[in-house]
C-alpha atoms as a PDB file:
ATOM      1  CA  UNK A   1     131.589-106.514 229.176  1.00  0.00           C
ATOM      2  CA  UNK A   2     131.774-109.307 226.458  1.00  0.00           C
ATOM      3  CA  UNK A   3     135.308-111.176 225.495  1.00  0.00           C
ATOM      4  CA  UNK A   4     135.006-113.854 222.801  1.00  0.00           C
ATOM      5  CA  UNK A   5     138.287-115.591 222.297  1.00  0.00           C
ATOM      6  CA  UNK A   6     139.417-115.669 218.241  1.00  0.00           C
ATOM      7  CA  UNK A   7     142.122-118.295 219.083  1.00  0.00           C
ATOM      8  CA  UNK A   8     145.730-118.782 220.353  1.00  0.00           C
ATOM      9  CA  UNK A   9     148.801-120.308 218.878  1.00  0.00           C
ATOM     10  CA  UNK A  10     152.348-121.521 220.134  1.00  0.00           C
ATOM     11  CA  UNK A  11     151.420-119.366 223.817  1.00  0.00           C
ATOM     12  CA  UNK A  12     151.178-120.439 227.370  1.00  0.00           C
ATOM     13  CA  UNK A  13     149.534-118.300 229.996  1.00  0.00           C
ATOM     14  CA  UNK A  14     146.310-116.094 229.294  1.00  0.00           C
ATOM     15  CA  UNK A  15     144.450-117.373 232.127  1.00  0.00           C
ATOM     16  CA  UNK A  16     140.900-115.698 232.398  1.00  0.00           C
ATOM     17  CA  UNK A  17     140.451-114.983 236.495  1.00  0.00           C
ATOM     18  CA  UNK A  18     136.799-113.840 237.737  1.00  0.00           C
ATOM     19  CA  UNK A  19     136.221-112.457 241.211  1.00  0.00           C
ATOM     20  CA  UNK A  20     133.336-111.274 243.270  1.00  0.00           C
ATOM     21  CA  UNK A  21     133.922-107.753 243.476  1.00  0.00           C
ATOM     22  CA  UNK A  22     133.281-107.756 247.533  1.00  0.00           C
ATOM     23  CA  UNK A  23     135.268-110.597 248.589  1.00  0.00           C
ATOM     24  CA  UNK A  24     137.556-113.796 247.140  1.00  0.00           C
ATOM     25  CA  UNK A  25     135.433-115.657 245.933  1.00  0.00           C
ATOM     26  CA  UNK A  26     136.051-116.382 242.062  1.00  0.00           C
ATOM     27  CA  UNK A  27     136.587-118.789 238.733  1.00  0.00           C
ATOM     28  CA  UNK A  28     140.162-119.186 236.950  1.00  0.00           C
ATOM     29  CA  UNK A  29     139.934-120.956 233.741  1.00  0.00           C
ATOM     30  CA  UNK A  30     141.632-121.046 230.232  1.00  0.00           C
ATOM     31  CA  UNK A  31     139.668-120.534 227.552  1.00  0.00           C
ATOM     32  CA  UNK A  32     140.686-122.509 224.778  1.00  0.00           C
ATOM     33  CA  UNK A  33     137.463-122.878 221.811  1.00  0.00           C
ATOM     34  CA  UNK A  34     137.398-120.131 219.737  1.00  0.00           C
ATOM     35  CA  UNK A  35     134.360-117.660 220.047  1.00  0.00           C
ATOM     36  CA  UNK A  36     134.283-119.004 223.812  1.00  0.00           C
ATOM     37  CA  UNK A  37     132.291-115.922 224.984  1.00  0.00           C
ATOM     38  CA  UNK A  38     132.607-114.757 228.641  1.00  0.00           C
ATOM     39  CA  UNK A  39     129.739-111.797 230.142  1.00  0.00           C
ATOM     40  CA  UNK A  40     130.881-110.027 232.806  1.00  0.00           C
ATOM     41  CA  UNK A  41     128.757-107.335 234.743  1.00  0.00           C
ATOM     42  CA  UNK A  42     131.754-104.672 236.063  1.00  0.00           C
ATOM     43  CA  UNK A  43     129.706-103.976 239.261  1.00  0.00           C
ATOM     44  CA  UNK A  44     130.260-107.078 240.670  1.00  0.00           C
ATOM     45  CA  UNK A  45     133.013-108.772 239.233  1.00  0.00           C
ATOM     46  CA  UNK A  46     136.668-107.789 239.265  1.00  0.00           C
ATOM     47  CA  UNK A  47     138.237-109.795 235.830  1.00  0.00           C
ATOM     48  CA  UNK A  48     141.825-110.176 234.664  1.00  0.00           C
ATOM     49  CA  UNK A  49     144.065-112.108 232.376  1.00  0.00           C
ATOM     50  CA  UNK A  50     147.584-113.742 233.419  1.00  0.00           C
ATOM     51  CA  UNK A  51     150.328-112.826 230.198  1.00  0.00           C
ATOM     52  CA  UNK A  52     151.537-114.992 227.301  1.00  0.00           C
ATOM     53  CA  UNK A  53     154.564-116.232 226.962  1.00  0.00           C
ATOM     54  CA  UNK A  54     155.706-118.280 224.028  1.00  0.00           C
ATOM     55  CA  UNK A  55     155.665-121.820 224.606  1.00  0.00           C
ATOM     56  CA  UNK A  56     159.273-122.215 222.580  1.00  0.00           C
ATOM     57  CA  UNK A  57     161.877-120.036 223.410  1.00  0.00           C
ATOM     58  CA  UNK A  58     162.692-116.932 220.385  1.00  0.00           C
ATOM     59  CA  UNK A  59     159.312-118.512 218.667  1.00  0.00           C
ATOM     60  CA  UNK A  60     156.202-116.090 218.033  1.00  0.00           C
ATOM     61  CA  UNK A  61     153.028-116.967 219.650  1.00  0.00           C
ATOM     62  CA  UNK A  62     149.510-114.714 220.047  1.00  0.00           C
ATOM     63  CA  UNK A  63     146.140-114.948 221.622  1.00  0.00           C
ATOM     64  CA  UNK A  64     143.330-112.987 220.088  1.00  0.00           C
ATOM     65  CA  UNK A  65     140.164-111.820 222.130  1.00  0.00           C
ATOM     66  CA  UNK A  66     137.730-109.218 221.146  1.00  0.00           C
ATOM     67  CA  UNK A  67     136.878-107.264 224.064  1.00  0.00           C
ATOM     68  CA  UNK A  68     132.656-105.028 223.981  1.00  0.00           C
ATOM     69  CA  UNK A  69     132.246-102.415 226.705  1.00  0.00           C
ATOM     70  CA  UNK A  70     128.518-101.325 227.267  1.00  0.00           C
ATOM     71  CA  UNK A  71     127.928 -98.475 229.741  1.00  0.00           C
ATOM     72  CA  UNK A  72     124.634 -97.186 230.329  1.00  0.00           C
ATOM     73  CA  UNK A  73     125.476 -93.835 230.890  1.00  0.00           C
ATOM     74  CA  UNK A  74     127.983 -93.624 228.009  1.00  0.00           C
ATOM     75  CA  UNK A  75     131.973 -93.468 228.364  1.00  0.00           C
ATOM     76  CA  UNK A  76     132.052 -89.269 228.412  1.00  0.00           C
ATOM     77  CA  UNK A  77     130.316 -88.319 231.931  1.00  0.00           C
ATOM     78  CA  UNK A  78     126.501 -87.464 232.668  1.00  0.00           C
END
């Protein structure tokens, strides 16, 4: 799996969290440069990010990622 971060404006939150898969170990960061690119293997890492919220009440806000999924074995069985 591949996420580059575009950018973010006027949010809080969207914290990128990393774990090993088999125990607690694990990396929580913020990632805050755009095309900040983060590889992640699925079989051994479990990966998450925390919501956005606007930073000013009834203001709009986003945070843009662009998420690649490679499979070996293809996303429609054997």
């Amino acid at each position: 799996v591949a996420v580059l971060f575009v950018g973010r404006q006027g949010v809080k939150g969207g914290e990128s969290r990393v774990f090993d898969a088999d125990g607690p170990a694990g990396q929580r960061f913020t990632m805050t440069k755009p095309w900040t690119t983060l590889l992640l293997d699925d079989a051994r890492v479990i990966h998450e990010t925390t919501p956005i919220q606007p930073i000013t009440a009834g203001e709009r806000g986003w945070r843009d990622t662009l998420v690649i999924t490679l499979r070996s074995g293809g996303f429609q069985g054997p």
